[in-house]
N, C-alpha and C. Protein backbone atom coordinates (compact mmCIF):
# COMPACT_ATOMS: atom_id res chain seq x y z
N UNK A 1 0.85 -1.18 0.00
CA UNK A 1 0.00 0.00 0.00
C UNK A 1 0.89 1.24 0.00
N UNK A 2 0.29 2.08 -0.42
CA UNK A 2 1.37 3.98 -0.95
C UNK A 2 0.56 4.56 0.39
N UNK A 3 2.13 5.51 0.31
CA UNK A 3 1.66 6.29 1.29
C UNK A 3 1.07 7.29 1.72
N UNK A 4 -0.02 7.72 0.56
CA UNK A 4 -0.91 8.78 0.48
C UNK A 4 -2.48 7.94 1.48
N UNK A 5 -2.48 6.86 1.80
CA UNK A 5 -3.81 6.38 2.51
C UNK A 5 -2.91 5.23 3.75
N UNK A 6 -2.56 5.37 3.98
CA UNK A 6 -1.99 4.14 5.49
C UNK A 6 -2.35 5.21 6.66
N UNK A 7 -2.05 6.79 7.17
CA UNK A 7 -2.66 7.23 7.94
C UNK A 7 -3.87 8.07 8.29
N UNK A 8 -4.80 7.62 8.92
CA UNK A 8 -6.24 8.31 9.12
C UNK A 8 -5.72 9.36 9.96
N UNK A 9 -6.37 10.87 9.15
CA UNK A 9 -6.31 12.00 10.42
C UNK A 9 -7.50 12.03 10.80
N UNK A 10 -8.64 12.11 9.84
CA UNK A 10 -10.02 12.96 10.31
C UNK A 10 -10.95 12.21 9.24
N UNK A 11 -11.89 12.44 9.57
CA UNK A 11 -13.18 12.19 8.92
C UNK A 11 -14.26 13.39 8.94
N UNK A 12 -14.81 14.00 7.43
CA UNK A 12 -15.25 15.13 7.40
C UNK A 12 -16.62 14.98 7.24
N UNK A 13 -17.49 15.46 7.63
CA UNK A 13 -18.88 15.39 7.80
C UNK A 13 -19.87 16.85 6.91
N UNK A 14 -20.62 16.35 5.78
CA UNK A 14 -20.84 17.84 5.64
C UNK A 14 -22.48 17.77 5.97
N UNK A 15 -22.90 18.93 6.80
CA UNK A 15 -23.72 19.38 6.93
C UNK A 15 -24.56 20.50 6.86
N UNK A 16 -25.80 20.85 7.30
CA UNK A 16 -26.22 22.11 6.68
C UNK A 16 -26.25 22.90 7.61
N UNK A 17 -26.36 22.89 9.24
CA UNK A 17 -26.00 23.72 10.20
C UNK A 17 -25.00 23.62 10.87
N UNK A 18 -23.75 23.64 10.70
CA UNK A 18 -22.74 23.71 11.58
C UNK A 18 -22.37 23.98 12.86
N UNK A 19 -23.45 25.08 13.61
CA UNK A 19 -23.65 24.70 14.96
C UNK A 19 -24.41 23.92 15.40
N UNK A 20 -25.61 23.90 14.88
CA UNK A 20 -26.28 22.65 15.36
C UNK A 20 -25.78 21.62 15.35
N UNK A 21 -24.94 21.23 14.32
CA UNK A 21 -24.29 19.25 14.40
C UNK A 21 -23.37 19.63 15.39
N UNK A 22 -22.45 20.67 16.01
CA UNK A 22 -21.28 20.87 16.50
C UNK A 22 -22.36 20.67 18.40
N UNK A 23 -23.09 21.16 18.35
CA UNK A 23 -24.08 21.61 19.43
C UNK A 23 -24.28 20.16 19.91
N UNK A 24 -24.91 19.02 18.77
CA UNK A 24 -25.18 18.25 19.03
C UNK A 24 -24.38 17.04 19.26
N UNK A 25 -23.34 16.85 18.41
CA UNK A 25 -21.95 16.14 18.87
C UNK A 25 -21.63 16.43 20.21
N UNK A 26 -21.24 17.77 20.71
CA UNK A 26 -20.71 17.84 21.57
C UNK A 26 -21.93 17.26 22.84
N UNK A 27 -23.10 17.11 22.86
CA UNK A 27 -23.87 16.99 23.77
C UNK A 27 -23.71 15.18 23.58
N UNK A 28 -23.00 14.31 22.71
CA UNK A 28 -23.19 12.94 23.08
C UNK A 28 -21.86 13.06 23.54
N UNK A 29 -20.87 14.12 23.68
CA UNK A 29 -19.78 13.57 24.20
C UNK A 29 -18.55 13.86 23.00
N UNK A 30 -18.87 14.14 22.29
CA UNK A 30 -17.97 14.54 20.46
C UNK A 30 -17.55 16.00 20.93
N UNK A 31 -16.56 16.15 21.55
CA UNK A 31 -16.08 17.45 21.58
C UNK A 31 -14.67 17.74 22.43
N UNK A 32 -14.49 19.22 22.60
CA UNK A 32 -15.03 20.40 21.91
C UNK A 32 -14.77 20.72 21.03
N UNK A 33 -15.20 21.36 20.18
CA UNK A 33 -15.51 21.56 19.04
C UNK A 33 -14.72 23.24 18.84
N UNK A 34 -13.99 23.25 18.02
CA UNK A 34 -12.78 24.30 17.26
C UNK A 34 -13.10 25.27 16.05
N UNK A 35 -12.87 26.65 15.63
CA UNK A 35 -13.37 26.84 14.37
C UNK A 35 -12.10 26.22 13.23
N UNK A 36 -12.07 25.79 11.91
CA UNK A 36 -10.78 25.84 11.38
C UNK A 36 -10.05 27.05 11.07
N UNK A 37 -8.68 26.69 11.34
CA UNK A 37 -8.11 28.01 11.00
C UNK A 37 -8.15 28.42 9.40
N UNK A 38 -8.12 30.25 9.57
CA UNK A 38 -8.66 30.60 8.12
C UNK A 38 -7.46 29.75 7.13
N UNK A 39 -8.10 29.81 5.89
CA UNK A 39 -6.93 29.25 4.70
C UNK A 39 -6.10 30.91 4.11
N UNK A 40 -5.72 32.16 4.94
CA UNK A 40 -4.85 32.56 4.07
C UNK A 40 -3.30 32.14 4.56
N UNK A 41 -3.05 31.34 5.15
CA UNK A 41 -1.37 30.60 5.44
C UNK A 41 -0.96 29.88 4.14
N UNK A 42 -2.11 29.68 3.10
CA UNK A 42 -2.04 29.26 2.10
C UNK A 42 -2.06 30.04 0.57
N UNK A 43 -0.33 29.27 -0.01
CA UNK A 43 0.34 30.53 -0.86
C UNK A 43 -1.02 29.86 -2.42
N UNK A 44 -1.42 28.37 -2.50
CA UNK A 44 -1.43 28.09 -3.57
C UNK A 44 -2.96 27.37 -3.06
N UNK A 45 -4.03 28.10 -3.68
CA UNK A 45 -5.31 26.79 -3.84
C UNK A 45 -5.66 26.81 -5.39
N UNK A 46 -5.84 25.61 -5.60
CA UNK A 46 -6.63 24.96 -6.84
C UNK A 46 -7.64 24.77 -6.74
N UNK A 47 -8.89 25.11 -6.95
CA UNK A 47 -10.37 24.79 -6.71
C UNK A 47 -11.05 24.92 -7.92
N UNK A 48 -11.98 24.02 -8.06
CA UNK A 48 -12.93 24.47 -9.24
C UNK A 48 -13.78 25.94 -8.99
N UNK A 49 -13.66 26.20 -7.76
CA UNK A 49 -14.49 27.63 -7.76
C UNK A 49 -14.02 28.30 -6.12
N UNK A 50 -12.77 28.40 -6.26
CA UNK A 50 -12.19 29.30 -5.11
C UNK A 50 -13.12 30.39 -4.23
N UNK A 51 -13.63 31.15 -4.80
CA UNK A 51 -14.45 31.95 -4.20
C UNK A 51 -15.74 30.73 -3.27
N UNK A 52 -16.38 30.04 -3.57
CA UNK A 52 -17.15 29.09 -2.93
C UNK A 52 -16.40 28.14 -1.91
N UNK A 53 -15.00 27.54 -2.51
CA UNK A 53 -13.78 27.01 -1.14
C UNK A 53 -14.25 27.95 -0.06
N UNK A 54 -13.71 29.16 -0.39
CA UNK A 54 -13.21 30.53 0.52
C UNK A 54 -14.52 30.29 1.27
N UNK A 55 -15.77 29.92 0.56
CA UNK A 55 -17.35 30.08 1.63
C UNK A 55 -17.16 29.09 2.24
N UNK A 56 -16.84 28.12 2.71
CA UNK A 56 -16.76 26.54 3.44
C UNK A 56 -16.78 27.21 4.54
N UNK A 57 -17.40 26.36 5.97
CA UNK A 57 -17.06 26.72 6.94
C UNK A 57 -16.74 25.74 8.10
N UNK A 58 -15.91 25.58 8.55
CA UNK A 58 -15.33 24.31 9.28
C UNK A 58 -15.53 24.21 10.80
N UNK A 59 -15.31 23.51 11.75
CA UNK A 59 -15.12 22.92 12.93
C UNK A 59 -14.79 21.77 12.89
N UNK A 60 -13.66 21.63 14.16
CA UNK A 60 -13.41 20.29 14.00
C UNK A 60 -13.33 20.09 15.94
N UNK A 61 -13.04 18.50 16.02
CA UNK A 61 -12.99 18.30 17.35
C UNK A 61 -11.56 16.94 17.01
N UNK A 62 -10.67 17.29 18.25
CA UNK A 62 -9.40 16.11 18.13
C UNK A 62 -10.32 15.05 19.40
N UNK A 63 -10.33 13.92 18.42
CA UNK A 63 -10.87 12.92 19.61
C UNK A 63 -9.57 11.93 19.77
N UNK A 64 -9.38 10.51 20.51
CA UNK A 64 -8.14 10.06 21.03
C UNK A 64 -7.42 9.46 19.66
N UNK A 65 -8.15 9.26 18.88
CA UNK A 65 -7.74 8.42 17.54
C UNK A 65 -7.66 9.18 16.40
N UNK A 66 -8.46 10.49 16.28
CA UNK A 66 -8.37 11.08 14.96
C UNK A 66 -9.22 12.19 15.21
N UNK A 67 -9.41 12.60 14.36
CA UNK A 67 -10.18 14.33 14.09
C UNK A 67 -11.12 14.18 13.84
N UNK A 68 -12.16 14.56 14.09
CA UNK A 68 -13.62 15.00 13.39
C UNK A 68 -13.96 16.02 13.15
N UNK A 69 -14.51 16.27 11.37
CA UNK A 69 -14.43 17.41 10.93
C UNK A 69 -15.62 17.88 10.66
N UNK A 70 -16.89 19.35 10.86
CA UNK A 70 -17.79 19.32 10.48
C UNK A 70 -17.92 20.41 9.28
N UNK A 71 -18.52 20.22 8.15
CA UNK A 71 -18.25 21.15 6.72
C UNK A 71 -19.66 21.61 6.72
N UNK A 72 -19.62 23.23 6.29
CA UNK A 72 -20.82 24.13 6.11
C UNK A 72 -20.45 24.57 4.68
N UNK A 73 -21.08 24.06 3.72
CA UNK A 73 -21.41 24.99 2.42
C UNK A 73 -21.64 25.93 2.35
N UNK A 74 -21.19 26.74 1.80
CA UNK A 74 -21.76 28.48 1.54
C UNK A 74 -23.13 28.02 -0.06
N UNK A 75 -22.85 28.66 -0.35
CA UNK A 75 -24.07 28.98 -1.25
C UNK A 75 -23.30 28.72 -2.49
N UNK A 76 -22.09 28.74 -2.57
CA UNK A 76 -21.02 28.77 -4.32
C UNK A 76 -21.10 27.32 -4.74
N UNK A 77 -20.91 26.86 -6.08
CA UNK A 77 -20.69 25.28 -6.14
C UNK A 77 -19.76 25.01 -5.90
N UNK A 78 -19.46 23.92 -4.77
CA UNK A 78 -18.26 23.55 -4.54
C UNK A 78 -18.60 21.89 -4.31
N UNK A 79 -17.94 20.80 -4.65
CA UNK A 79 -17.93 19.49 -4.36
C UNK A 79 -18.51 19.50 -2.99
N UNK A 80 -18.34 20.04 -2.48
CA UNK A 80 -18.88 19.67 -0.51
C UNK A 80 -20.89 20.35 -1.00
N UNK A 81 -20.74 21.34 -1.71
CA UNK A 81 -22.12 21.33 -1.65
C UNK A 81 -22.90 20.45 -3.10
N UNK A 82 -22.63 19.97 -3.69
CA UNK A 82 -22.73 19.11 -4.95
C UNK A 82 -23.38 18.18 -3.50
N UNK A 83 -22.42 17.51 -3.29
CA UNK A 83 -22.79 16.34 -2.08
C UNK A 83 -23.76 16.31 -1.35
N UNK A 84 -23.91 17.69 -0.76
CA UNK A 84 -24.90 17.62 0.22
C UNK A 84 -26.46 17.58 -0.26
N UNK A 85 -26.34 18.42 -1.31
CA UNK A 85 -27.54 18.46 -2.27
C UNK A 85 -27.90 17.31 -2.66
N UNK A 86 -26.84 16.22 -2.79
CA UNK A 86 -27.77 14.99 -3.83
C UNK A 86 -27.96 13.85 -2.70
N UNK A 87 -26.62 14.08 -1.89
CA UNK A 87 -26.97 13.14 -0.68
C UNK A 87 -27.39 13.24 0.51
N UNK A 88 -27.70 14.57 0.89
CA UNK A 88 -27.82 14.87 2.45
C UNK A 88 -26.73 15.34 3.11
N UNK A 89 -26.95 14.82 4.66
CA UNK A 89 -25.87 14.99 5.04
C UNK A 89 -24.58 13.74 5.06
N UNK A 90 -23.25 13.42 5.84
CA UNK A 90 -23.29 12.65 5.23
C UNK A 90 -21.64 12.96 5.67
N UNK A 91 -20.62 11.51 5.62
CA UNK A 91 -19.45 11.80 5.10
C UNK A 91 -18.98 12.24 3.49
N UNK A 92 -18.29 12.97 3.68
CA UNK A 92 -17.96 13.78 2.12
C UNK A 92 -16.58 13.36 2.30
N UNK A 93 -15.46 13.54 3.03
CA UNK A 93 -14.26 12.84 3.02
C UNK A 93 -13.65 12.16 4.17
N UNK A 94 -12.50 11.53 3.95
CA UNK A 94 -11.74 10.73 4.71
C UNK A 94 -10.57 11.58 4.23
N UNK A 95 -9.29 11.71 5.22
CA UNK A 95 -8.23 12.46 5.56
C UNK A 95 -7.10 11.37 5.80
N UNK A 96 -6.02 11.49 5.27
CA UNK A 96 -4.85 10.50 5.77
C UNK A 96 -3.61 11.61 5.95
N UNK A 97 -3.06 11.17 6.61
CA UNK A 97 -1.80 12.20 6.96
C UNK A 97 -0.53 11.55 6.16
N UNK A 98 0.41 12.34 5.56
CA UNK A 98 1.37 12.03 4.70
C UNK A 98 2.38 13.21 5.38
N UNK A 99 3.54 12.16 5.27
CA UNK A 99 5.01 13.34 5.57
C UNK A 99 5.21 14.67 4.31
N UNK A 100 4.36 13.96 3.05
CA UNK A 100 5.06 15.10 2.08
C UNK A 100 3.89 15.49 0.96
N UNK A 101 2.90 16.34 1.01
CA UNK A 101 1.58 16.41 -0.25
C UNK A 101 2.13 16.32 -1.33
N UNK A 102 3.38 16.79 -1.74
CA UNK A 102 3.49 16.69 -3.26
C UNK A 102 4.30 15.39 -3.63
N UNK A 103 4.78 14.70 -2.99
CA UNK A 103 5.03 13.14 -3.29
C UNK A 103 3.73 12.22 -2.70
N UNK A 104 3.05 12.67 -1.82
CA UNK A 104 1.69 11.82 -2.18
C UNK A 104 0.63 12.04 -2.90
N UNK A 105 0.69 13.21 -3.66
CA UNK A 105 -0.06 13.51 -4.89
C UNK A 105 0.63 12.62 -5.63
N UNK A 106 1.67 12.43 -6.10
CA UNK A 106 2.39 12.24 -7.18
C UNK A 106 2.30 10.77 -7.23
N UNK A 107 1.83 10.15 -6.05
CA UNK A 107 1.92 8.67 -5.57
C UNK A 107 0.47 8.39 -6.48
N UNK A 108 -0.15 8.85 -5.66
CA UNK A 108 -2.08 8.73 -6.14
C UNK A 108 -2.54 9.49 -7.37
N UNK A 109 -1.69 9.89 -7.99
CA UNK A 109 -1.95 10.43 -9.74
C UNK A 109 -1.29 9.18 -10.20
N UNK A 110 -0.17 8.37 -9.85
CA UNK A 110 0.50 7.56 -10.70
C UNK A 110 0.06 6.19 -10.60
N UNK A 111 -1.01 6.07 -9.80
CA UNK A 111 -2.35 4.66 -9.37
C UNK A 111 -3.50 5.32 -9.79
N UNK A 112 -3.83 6.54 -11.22
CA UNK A 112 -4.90 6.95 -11.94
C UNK A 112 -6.03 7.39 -11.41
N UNK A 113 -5.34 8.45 -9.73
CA UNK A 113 -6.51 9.17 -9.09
C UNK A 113 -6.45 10.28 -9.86
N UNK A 114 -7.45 10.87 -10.17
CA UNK A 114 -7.50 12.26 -10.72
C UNK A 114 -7.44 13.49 -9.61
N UNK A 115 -7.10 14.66 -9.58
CA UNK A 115 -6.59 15.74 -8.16
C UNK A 115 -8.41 16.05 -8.86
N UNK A 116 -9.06 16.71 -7.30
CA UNK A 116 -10.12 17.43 -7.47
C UNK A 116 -9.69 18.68 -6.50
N UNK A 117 -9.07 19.09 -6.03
CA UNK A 117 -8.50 20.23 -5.32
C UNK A 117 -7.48 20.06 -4.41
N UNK A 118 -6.55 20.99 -4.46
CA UNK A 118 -5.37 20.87 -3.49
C UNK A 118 -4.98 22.56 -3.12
N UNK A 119 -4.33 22.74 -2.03
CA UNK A 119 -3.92 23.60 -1.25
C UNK A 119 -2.07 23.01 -1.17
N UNK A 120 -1.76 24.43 -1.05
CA UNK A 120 0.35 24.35 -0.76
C UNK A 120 0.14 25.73 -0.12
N UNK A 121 0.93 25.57 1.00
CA UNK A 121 1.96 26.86 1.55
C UNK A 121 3.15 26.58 0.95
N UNK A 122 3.52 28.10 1.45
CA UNK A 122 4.78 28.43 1.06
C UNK A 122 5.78 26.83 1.31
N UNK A 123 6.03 26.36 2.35
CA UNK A 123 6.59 25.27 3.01
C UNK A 123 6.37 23.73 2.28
N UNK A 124 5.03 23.72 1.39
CA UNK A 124 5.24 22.62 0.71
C UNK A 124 4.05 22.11 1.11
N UNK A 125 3.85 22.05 2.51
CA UNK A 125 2.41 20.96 3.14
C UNK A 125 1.41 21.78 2.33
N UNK A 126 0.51 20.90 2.67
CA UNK A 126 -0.63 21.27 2.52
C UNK A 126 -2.04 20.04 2.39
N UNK A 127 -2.75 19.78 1.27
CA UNK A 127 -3.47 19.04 1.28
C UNK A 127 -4.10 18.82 -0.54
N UNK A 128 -4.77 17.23 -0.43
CA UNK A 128 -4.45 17.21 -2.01
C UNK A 128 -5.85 16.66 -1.91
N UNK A 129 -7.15 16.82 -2.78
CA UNK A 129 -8.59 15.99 -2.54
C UNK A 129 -8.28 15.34 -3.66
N UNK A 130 -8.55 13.55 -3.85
CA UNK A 130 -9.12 13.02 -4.87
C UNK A 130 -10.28 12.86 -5.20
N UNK A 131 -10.46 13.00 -6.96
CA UNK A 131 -11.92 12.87 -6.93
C UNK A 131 -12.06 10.67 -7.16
N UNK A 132 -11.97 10.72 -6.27
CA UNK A 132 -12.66 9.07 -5.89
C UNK A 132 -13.74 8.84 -5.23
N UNK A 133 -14.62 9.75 -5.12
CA UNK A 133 -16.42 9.25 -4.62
C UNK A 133 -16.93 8.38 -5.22
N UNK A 134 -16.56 8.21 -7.13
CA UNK A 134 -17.66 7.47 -7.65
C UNK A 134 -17.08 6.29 -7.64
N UNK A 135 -15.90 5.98 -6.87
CA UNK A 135 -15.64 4.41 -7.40
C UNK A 135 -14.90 4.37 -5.91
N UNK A 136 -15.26 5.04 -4.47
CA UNK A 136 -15.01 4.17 -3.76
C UNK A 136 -16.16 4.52 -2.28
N UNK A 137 -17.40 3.94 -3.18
CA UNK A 137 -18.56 4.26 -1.75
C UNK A 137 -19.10 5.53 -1.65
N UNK A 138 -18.90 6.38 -2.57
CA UNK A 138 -19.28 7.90 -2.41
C UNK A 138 -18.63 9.17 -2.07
N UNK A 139 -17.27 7.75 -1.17
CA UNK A 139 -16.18 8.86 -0.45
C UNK A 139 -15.16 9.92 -0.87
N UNK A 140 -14.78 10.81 -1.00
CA UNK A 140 -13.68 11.62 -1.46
C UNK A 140 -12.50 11.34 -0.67
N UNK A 141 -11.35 11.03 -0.83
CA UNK A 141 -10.21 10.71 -0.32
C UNK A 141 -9.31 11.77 -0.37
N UNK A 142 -8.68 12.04 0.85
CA UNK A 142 -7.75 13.32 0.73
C UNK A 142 -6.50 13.18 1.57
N UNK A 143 -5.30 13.12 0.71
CA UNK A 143 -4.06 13.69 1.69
C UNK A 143 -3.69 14.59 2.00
N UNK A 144 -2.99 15.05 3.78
CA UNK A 144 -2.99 16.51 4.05
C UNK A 144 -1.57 16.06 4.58
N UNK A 145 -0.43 17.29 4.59
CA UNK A 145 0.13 17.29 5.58
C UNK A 145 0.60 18.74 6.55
N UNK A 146 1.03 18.36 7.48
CA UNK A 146 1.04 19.78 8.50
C UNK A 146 2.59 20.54 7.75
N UNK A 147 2.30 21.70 8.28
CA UNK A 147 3.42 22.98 8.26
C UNK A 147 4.62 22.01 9.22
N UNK A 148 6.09 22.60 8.04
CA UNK A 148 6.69 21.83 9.15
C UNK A 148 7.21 22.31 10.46
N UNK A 149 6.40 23.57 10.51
CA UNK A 149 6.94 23.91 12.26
C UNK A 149 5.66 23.00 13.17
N UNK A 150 4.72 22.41 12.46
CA UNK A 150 3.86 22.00 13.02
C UNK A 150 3.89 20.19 13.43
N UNK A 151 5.48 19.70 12.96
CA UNK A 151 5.73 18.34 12.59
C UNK A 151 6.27 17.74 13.98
């Protein structure tokens, strides 16, 4: 197995009220719950419609094993709201952590994933989405990795 999928960070959830699922997680015990930090640390995004990325709105919670992520659509088309529209709510991605995004892009383009959006800082990390929903369960698969003052 490559090393763009051997580590789970997070699992992303998209929904249509973001405090309410955050409200309600945290009341079975899923918390606390974080805003994400903004994306301008980021020198390079690729999006099919950047301005609609830029609308996303995040929370996440670190539980003992991994992250849980909750996603708010803005109103722009963006894959997270494509999803929510046809499926509800719902997992939209799975997250694996990689030492390096642009050698695990380069891993999962060369096993015929196609990139559906990626992010780079200056530093190199960042995060890479495949578009693999339709051929693995619905899911979008994504490698991220941290800033390396963050390693």
């Amino acid at each position: 197995m490559s090393e763009p999928f051997q580590t789970l960070h997070h699992i992303c959830l998209v929904v249509h009220d973001l405090d309410r699922a955050a409200d309600y997680y945290q009341s079975i015990g899923l918390g606390p719950w974080h805003d994400f930090p903004p994306f301008s640390d980021f020198s390079r995004l690729d999006m099919p419609n950047l301005e609609g990325f830029l609308d996303l709105k995040y929370k996440f919670a670190n539980l003992q094993n991994m992250q849980l992520q909750l996603c708010q659509p803005g109103s722009g088309d963006t894959p997270q709201k494509r999803f929510l529209d046809r499926h509800g709510e719902g997992v939209f991605h799975i997250g694996f952590s990689v030492t390096d995004s642009n050698r695990a892009e380069a891993e999962a383009t060369a096993m015929g994933l196609n990139v559906l959006m990626r992010g780079r800082r200056p530093d190199g990390s960042g995060f890479t989405y495949f578009d693999t929903a339709e051929k693995a369960g619905g899911v979008t698969l994504m490698a991220r990795s941290l800033p390396v003052a963050q390693m």
